[in-house]
N, C-alpha and C. Protein backbone atom coordinates (compact mmCIF):
# COMPACT_ATOMS: atom_id res chain seq x y z
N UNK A 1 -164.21 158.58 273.05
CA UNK A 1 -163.76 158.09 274.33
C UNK A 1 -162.61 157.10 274.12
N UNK A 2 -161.52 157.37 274.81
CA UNK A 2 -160.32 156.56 274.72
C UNK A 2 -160.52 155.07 275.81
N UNK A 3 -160.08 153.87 275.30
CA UNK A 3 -160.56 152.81 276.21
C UNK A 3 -159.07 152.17 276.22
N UNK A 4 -158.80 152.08 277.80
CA UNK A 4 -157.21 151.49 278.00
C UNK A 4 -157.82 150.04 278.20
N UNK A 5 -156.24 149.26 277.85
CA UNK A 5 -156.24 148.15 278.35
C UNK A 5 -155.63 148.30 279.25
N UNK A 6 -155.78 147.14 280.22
CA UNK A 6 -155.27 146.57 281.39
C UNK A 6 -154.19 146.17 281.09
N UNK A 7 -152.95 146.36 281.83
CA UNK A 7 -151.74 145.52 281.35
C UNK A 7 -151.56 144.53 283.12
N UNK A 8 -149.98 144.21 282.86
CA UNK A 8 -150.00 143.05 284.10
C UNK A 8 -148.36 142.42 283.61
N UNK A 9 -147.88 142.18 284.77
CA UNK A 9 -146.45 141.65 284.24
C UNK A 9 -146.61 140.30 283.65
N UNK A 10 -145.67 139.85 282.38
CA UNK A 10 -145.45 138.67 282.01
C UNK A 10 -145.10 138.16 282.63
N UNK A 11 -145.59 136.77 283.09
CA UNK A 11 -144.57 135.84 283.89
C UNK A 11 -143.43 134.97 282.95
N UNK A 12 -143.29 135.12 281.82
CA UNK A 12 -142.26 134.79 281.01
C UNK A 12 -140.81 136.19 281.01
N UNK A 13 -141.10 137.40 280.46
CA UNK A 13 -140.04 137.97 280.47
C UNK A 13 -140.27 138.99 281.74
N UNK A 14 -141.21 139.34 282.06
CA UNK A 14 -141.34 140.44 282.97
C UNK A 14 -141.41 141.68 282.66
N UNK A 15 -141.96 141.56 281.28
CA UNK A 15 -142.54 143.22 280.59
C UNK A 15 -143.97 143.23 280.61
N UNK A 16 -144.29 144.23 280.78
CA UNK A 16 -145.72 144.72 280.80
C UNK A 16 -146.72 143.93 279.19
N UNK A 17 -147.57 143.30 279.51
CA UNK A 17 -148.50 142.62 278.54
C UNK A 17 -149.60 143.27 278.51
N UNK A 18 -150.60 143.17 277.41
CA UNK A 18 -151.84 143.35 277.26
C UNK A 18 -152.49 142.22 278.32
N UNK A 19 -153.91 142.63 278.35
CA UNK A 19 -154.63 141.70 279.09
C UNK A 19 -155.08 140.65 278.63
N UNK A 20 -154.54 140.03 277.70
CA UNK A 20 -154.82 139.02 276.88
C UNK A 20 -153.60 138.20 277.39
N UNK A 21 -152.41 139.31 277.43
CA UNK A 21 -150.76 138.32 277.64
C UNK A 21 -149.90 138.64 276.78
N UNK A 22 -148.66 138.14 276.65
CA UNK A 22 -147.87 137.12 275.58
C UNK A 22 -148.42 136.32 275.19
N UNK A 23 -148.76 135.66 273.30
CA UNK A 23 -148.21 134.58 273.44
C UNK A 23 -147.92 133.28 274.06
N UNK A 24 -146.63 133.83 274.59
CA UNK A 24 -145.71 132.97 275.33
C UNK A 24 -146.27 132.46 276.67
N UNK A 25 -146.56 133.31 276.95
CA UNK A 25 -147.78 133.11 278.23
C UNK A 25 -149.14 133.72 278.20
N UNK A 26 -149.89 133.21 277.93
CA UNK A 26 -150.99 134.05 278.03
C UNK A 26 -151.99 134.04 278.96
N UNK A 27 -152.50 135.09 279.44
CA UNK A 27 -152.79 135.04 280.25
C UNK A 27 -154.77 134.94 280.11
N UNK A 28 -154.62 133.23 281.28
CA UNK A 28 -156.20 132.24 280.89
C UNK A 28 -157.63 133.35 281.63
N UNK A 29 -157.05 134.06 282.06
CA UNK A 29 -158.04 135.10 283.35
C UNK A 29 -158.71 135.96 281.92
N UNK A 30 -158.37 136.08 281.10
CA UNK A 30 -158.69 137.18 279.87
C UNK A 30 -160.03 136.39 278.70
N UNK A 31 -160.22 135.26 279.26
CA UNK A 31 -160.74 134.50 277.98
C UNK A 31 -162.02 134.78 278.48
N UNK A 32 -162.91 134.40 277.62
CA UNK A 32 -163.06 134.40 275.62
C UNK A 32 -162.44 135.62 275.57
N UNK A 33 -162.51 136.03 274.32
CA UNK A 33 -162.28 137.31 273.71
C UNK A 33 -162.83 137.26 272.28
N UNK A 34 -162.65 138.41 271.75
CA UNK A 34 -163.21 138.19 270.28
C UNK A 34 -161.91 138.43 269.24
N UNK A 35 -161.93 137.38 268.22
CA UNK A 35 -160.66 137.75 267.44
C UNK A 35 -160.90 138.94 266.60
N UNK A 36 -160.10 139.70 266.48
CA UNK A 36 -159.79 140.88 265.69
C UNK A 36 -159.61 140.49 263.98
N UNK A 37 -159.65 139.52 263.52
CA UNK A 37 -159.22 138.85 262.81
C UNK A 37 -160.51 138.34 261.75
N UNK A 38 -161.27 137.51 262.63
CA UNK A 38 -161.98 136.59 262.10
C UNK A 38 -163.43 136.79 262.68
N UNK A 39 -163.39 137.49 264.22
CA UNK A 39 -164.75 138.36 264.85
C UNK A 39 -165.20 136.79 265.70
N UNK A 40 -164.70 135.87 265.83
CA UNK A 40 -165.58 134.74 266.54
C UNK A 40 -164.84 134.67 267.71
N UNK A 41 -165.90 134.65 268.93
CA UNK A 41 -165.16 134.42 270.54
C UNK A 41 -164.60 133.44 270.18
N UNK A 42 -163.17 133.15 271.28
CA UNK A 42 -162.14 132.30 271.06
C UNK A 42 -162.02 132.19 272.76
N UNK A 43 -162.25 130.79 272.99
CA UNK A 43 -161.72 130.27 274.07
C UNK A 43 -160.36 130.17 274.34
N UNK A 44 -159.47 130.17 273.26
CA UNK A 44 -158.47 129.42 273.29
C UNK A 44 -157.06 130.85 273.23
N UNK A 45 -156.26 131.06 274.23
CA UNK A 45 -155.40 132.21 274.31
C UNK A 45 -154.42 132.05 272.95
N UNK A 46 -154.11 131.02 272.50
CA UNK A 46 -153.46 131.24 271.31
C UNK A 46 -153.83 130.41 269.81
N UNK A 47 -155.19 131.22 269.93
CA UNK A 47 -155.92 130.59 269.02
C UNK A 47 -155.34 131.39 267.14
N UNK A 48 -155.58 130.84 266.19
CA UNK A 48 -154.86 131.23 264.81
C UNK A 48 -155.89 131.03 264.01
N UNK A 49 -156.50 131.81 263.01
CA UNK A 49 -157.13 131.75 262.14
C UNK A 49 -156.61 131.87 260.79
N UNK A 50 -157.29 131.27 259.59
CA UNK A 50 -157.02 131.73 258.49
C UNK A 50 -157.11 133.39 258.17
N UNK A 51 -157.19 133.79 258.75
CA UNK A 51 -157.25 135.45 258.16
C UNK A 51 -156.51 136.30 259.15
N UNK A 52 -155.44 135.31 260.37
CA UNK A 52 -154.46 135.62 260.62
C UNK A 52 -153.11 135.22 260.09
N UNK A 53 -153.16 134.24 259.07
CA UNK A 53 -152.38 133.50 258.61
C UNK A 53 -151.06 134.69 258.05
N UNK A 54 -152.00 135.67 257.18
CA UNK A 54 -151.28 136.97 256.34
C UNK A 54 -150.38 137.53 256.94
N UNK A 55 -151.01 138.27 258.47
CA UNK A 55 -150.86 139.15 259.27
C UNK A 55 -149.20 139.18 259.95
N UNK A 56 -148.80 137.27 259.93
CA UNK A 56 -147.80 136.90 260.84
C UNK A 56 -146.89 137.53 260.29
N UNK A 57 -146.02 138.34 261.05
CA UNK A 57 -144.88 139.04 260.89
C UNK A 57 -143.50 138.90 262.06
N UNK A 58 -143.90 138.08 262.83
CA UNK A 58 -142.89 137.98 264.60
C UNK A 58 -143.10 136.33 264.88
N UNK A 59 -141.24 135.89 265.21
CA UNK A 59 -141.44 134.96 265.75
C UNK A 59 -140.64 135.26 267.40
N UNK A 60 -140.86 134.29 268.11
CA UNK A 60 -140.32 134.39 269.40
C UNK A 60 -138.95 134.08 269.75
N UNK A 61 -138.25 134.40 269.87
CA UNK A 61 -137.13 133.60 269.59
C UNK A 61 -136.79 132.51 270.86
N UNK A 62 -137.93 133.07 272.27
CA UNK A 62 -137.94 132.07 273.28
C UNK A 62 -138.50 130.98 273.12
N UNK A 63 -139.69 130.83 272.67
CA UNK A 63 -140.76 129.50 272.18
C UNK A 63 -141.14 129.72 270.94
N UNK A 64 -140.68 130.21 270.09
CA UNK A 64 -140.71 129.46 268.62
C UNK A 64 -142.51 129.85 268.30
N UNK A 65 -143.24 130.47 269.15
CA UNK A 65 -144.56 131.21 268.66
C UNK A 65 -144.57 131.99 267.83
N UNK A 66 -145.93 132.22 267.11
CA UNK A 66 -145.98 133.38 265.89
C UNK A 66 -146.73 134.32 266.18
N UNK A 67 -146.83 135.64 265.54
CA UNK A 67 -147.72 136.54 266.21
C UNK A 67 -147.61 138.14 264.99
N UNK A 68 -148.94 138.42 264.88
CA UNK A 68 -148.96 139.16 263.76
C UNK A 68 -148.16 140.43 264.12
N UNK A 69 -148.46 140.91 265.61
CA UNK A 69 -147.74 142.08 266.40
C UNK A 69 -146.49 141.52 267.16
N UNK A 70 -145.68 142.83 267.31
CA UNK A 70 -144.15 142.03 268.48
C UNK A 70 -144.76 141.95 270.02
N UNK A 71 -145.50 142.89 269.93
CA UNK A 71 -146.12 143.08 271.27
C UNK A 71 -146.57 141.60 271.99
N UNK A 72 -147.24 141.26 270.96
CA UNK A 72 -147.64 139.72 271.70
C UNK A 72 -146.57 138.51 271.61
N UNK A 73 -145.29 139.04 271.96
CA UNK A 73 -144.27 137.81 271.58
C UNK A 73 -143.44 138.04 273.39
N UNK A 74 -142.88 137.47 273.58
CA UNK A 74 -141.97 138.15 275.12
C UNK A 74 -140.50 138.46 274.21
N UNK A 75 -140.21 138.22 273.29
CA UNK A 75 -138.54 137.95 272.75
C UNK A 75 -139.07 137.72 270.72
N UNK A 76 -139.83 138.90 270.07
CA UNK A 76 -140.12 139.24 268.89
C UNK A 76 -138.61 139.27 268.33
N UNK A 77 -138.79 138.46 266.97
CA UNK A 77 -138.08 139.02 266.01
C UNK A 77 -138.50 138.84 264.53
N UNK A 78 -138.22 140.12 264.01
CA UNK A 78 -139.15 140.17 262.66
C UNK A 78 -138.67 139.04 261.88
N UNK A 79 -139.32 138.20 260.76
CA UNK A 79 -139.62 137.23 260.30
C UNK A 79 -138.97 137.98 258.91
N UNK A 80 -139.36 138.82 258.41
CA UNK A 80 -138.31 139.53 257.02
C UNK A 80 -139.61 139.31 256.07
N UNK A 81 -140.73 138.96 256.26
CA UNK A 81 -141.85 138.56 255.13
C UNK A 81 -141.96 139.83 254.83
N UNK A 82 -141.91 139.84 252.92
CA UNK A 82 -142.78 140.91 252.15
C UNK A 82 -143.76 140.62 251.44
């Protein structure tokens, strides 16, 4: 069974987000969630774990946020890490 997410416009750039958000904005209607990462509910929309630390590959170039995917950035640009 295929399971969609919900998307919803950013109120930062005005592209379609996951239901979690940007980042940049994230959106507080989505919380807890469980990190993909580390497996512990997270109150917190831009919460960072040590075992996301690796993952970071995107910074924002609007607010200077990090993010392992571009998807969760409004304005991604790859970071160049190998």
């Amino acid at each position: 069974m295929v399971e969609y997410v919900k998307t919803f416009p950013c109120e930062g750039c005005g592209k379609q987000a996951s239901g979690r958000g940007h980042l940049c904005h994230p959106n507080k209607d989505a919380l807890p969630f469980d990190c993909e990462y580390c497996a512990k509910s997270v109150d917190e929309a831009r919460h960072v774990c040590t075992e996301m630390i690796d993952k970071i590959e995107y910074v924002c170039k609007k607010c200077g946020r990090l993010a392992a995917y571009s998807s969760l950035l409004c304005e991604p640009e790859d970071i160049g890490r190998e």
